[in-house]
C-alpha atoms as a PDB file:
ATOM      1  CA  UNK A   1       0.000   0.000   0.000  1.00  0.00           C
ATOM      2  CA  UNK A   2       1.559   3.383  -0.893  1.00  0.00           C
ATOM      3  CA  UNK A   3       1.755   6.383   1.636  1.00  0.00           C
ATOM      4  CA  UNK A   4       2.211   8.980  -0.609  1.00  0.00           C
ATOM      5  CA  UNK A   5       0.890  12.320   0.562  1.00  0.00           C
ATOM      6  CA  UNK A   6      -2.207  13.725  -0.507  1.00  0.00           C
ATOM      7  CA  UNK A   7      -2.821  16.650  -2.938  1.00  0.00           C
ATOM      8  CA  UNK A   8      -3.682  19.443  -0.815  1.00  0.00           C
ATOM      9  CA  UNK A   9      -3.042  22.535   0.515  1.00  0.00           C
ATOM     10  CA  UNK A  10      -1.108  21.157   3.303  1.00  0.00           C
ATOM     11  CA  UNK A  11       1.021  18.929   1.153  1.00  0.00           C
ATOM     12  CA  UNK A  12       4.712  20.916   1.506  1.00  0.00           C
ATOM     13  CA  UNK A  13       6.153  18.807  -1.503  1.00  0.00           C
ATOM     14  CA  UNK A  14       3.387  20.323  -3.738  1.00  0.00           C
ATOM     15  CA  UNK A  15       4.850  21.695  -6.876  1.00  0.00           C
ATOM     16  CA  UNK A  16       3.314  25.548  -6.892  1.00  0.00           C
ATOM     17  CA  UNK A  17       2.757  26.860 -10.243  1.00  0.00           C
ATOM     18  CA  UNK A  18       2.291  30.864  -9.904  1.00  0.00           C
ATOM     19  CA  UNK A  19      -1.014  32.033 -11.120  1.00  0.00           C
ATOM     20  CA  UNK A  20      -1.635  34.106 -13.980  1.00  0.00           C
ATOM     21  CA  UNK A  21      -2.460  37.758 -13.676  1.00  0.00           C
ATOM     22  CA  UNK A  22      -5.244  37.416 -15.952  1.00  0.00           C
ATOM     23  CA  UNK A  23      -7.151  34.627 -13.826  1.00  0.00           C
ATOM     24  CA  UNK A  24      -6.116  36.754 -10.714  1.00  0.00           C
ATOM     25  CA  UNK A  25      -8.141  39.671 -12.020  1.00  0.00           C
ATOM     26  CA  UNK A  26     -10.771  37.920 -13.684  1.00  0.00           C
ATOM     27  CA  UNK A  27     -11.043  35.437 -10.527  1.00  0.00           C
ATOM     28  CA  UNK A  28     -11.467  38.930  -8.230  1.00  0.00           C
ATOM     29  CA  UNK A  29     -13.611  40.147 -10.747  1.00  0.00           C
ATOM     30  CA  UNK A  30     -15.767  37.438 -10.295  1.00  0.00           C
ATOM     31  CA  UNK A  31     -15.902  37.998  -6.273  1.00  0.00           C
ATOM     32  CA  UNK A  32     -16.394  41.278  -6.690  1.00  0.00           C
ATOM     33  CA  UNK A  33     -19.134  41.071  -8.871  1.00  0.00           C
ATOM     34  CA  UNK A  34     -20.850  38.495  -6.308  1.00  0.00           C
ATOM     35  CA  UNK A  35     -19.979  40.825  -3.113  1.00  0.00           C
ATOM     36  CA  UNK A  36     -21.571  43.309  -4.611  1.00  0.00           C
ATOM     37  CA  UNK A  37     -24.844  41.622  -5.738  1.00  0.00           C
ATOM     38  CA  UNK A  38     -24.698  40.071  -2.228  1.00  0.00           C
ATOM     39  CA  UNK A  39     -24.530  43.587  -0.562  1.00  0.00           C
ATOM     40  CA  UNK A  40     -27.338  45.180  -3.038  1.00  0.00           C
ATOM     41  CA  UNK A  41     -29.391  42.774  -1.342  1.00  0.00           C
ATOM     42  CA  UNK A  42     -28.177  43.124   1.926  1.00  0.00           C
ATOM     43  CA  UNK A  43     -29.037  46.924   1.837  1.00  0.00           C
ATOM     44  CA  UNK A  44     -32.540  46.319   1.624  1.00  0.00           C
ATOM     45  CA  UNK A  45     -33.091  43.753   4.377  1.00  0.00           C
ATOM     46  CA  UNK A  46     -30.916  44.967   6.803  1.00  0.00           C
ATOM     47  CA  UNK A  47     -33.628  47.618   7.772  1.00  0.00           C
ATOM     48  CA  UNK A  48     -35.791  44.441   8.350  1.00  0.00           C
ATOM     49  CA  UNK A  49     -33.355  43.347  11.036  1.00  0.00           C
ATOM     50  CA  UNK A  50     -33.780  46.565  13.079  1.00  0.00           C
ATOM     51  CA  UNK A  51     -37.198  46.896  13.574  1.00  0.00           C
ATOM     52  CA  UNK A  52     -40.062  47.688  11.588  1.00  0.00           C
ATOM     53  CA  UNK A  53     -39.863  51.762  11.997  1.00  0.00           C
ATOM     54  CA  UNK A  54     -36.642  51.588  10.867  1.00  0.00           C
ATOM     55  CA  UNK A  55     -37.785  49.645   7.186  1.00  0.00           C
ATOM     56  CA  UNK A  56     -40.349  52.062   7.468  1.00  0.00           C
ATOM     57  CA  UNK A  57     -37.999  55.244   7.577  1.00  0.00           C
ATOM     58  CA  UNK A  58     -35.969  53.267   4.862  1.00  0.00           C
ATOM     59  CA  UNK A  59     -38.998  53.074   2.109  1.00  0.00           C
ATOM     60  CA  UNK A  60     -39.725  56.462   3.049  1.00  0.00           C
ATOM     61  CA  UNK A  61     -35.872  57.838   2.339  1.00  0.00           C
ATOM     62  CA  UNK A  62     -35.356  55.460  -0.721  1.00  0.00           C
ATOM     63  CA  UNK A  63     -39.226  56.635  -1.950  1.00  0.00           C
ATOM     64  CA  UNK A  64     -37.703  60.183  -2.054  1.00  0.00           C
ATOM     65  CA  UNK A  65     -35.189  60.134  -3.042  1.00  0.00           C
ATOM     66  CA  UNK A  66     -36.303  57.642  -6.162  1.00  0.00           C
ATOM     67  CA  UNK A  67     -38.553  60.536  -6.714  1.00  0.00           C
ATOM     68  CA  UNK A  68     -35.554  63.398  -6.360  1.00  0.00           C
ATOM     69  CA  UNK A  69     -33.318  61.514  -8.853  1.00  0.00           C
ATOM     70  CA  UNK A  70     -35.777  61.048 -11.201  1.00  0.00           C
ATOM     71  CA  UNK A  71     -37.357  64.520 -11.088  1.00  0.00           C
ATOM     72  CA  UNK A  72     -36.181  66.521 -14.839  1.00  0.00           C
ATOM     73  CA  UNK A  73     -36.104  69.891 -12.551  1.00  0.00           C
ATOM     74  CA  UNK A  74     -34.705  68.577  -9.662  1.00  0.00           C
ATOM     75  CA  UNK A  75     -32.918  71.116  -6.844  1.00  0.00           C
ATOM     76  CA  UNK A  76     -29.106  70.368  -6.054  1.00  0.00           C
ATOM     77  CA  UNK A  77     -29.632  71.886  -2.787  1.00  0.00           C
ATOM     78  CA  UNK A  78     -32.472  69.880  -1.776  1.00  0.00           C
ATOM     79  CA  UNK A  79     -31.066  66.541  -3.281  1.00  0.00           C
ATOM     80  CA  UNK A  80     -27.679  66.958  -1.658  1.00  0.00           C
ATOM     81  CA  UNK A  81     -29.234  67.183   1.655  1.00  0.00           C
ATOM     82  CA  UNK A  82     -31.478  64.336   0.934  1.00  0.00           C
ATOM     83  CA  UNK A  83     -28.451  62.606   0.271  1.00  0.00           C
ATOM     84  CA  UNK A  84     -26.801  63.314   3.204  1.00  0.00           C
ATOM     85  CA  UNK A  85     -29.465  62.294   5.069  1.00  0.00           C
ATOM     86  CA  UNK A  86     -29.569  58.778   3.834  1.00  0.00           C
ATOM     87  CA  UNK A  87     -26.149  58.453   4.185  1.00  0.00           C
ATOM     88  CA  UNK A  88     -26.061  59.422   7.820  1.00  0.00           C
ATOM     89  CA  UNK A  89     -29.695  57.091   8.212  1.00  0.00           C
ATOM     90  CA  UNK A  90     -27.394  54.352   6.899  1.00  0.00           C
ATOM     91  CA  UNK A  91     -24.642  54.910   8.885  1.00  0.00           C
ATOM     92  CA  UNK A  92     -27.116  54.746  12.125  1.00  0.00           C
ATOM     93  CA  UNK A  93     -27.803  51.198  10.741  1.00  0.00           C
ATOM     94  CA  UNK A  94     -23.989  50.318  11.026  1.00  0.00           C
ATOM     95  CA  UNK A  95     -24.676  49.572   7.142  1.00  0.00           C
ATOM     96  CA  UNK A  96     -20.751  49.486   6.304  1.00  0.00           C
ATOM     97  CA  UNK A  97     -19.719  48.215   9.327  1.00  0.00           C
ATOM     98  CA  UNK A  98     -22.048  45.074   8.336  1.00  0.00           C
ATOM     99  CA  UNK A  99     -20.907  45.097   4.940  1.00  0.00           C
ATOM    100  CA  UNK A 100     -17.143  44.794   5.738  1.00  0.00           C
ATOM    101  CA  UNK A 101     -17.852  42.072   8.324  1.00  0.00           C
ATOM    102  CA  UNK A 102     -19.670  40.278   4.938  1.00  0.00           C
ATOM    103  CA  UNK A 103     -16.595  40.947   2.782  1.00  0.00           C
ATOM    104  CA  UNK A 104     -14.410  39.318   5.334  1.00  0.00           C
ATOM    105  CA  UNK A 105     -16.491  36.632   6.343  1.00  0.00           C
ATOM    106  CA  UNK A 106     -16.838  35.878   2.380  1.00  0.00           C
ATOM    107  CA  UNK A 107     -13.277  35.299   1.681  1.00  0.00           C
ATOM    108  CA  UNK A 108     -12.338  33.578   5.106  1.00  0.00           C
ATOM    109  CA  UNK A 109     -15.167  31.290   4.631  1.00  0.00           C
ATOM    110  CA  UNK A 110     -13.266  29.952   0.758  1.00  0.00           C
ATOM    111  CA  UNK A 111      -9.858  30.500   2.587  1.00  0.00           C
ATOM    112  CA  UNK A 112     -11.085  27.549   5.444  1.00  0.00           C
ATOM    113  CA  UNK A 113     -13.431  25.526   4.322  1.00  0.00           C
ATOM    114  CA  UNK A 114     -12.829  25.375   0.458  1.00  0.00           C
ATOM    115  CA  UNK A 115      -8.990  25.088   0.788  1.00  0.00           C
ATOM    116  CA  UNK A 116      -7.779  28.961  -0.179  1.00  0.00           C
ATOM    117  CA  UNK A 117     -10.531  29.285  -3.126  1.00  0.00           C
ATOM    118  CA  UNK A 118     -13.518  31.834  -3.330  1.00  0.00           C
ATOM    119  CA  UNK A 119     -15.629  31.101  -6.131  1.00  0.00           C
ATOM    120  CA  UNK A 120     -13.805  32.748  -8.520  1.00  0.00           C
ATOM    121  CA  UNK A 121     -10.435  31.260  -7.496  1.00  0.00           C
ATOM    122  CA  UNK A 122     -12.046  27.939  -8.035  1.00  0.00           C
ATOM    123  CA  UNK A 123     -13.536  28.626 -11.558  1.00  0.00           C
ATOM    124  CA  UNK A 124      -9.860  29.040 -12.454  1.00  0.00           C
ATOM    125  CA  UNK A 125      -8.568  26.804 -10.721  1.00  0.00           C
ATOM    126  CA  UNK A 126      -6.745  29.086  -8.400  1.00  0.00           C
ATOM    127  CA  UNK A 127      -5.330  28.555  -4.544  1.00  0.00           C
ATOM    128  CA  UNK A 128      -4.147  30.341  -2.027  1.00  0.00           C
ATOM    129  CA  UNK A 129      -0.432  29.011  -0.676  1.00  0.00           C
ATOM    130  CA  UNK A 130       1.845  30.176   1.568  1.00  0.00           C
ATOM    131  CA  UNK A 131       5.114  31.593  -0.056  1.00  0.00           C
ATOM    132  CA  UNK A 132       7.118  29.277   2.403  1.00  0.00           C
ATOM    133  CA  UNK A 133       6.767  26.114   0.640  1.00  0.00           C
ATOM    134  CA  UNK A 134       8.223  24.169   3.871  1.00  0.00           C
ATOM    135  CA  UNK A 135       5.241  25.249   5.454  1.00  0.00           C
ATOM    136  CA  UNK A 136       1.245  24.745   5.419  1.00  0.00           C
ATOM    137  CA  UNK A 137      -1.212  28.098   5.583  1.00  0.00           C
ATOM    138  CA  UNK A 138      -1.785  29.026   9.118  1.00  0.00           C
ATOM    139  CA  UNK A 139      -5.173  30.055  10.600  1.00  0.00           C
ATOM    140  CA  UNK A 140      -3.179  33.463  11.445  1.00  0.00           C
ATOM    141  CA  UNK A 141      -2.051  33.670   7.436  1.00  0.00           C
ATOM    142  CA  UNK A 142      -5.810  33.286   6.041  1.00  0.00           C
ATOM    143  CA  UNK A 143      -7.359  35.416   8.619  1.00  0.00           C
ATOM    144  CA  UNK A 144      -5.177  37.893   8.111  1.00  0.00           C
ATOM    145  CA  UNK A 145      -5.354  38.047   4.546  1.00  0.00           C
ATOM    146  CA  UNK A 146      -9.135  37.903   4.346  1.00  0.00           C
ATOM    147  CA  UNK A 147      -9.214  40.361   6.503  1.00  0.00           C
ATOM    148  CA  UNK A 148      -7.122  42.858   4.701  1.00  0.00           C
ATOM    149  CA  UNK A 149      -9.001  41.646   1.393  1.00  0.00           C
ATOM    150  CA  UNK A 150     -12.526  42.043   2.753  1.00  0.00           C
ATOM    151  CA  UNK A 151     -11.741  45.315   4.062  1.00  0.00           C
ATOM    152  CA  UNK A 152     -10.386  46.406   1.048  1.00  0.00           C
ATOM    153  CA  UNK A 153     -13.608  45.729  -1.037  1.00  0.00           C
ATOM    154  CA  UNK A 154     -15.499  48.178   1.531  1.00  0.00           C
ATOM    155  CA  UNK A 155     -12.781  51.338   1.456  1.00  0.00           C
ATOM    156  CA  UNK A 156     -11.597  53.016  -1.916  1.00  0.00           C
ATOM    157  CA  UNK A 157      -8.410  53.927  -0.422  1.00  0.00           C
ATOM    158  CA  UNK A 158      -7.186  50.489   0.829  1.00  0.00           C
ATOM    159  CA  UNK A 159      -8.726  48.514  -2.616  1.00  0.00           C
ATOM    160  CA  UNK A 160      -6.945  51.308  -4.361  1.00  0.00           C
ATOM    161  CA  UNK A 161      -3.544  51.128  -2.316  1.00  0.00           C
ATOM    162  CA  UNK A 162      -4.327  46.861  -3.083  1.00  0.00           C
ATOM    163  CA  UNK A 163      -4.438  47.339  -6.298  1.00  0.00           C
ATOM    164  CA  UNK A 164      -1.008  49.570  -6.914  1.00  0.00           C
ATOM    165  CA  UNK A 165       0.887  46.896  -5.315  1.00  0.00           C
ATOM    166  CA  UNK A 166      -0.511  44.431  -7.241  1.00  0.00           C
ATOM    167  CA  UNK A 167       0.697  46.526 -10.396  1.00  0.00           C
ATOM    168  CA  UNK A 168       3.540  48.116  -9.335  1.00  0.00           C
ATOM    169  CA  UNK A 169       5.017  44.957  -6.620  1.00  0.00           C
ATOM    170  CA  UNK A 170       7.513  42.720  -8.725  1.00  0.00           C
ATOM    171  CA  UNK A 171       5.934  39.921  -7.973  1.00  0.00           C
ATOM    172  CA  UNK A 172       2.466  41.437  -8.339  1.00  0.00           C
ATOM    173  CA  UNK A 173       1.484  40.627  -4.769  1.00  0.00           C
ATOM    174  CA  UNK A 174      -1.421  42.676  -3.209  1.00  0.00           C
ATOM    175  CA  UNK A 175      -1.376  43.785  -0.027  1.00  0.00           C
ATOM    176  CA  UNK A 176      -3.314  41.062   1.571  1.00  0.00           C
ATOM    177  CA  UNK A 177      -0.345  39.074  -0.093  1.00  0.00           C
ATOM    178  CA  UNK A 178       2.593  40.847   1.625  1.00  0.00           C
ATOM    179  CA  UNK A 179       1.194  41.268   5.136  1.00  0.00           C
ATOM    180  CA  UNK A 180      -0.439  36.689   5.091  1.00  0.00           C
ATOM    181  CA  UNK A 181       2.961  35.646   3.609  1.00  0.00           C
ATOM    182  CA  UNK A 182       0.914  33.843   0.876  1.00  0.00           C
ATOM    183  CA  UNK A 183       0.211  33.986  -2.838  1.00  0.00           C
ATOM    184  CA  UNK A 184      -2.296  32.868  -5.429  1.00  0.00           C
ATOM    185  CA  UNK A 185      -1.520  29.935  -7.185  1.00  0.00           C
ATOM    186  CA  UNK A 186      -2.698  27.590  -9.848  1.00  0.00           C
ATOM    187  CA  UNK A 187      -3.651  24.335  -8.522  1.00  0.00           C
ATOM    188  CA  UNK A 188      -4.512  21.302 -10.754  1.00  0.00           C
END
């Protein structure tokens, strides 16, 4: 009977082929595109969860300001408040706070229990490894980087600074790369 080790993620004598950059963006892409239908739906039933006068104060904002945006003579004053005050009516709901704790919970959840793939990863075939092939991924390593990538998804600024070093990094690793010690590659 032969021990040879499996083919996981654990496996340190795992050949690991580097991913392309193209299935890196199109795999994110992917997520992306899913985080963000996720979260379009998530805005309108987390009112639900805090009570109905607060889905009530909800239809009532998103009612008017439906009705502002699609007004032909619309005032810039008037809609710029109204804007505000959704924003701030969303902010009482801890809307981005819930959001980011989505995003992160998203890409830990393909990190642990789909061995480093999120769905796009996995429609291209794509891992997540540690860069010390010696060594396996640590819980520390993948809740680190989904961390930093779920965060990223909710602020400009960090998905922005994420994506520079991704260009502009040698090895085009992202943030979330540099700080989990790991990288994206193909698996078989």
């Amino acid at each position: 009977m032969s021990t040879e080790p499996e083919d996981s993620l654990e496996s340190p004598e795992k050949s690991l082929i580097p991913a392309s950059n193209f299935k890196r963006i199109l795999a994110f892409g992917m997520d992306f595109v899913l985080l963000s239908f996720a979260s379009t739906l998530l805005f309108f039933y987390i009112p639900k969860f805090h009570g109905q006068a607060t889905d009530q104060e909800f239809g009532r904002l998103t009612d008017r300001l439906s009705n502002a945006l699609s007004s032909p003579d619309q005032d810039q004053a008037a809609l710029e408040n109204l804007m505000i005050e959704f924003s701030e009516f969303t902010g009482n709901m801890n809307y981005e706070l819930i959001m980011s704790f989505f995003f992160v919970l998203y890409f830990l959840i393909g990190e642990v229990f789909f061995g480093g793939r999120s769905v796009g990863k996995a429609t291209f075939c794509l891992q997540t490894s540690s860069t010390d092939k010696d060594l396996s991924l640590t819980a520390r390593q993948l809740v680190l980087r989904s961390f930093i990538k779920g965060i990223s998804c909710s602020f400009m600024f960090l998905g922005l600074a994420n994506l520079l070093f991704f260009i502009f990094n040698r090895n085009h690793r992202c943030l979330h790369d540099l700080a989990s010690k790991t990288s994206t590659t193909q698996s078989e």
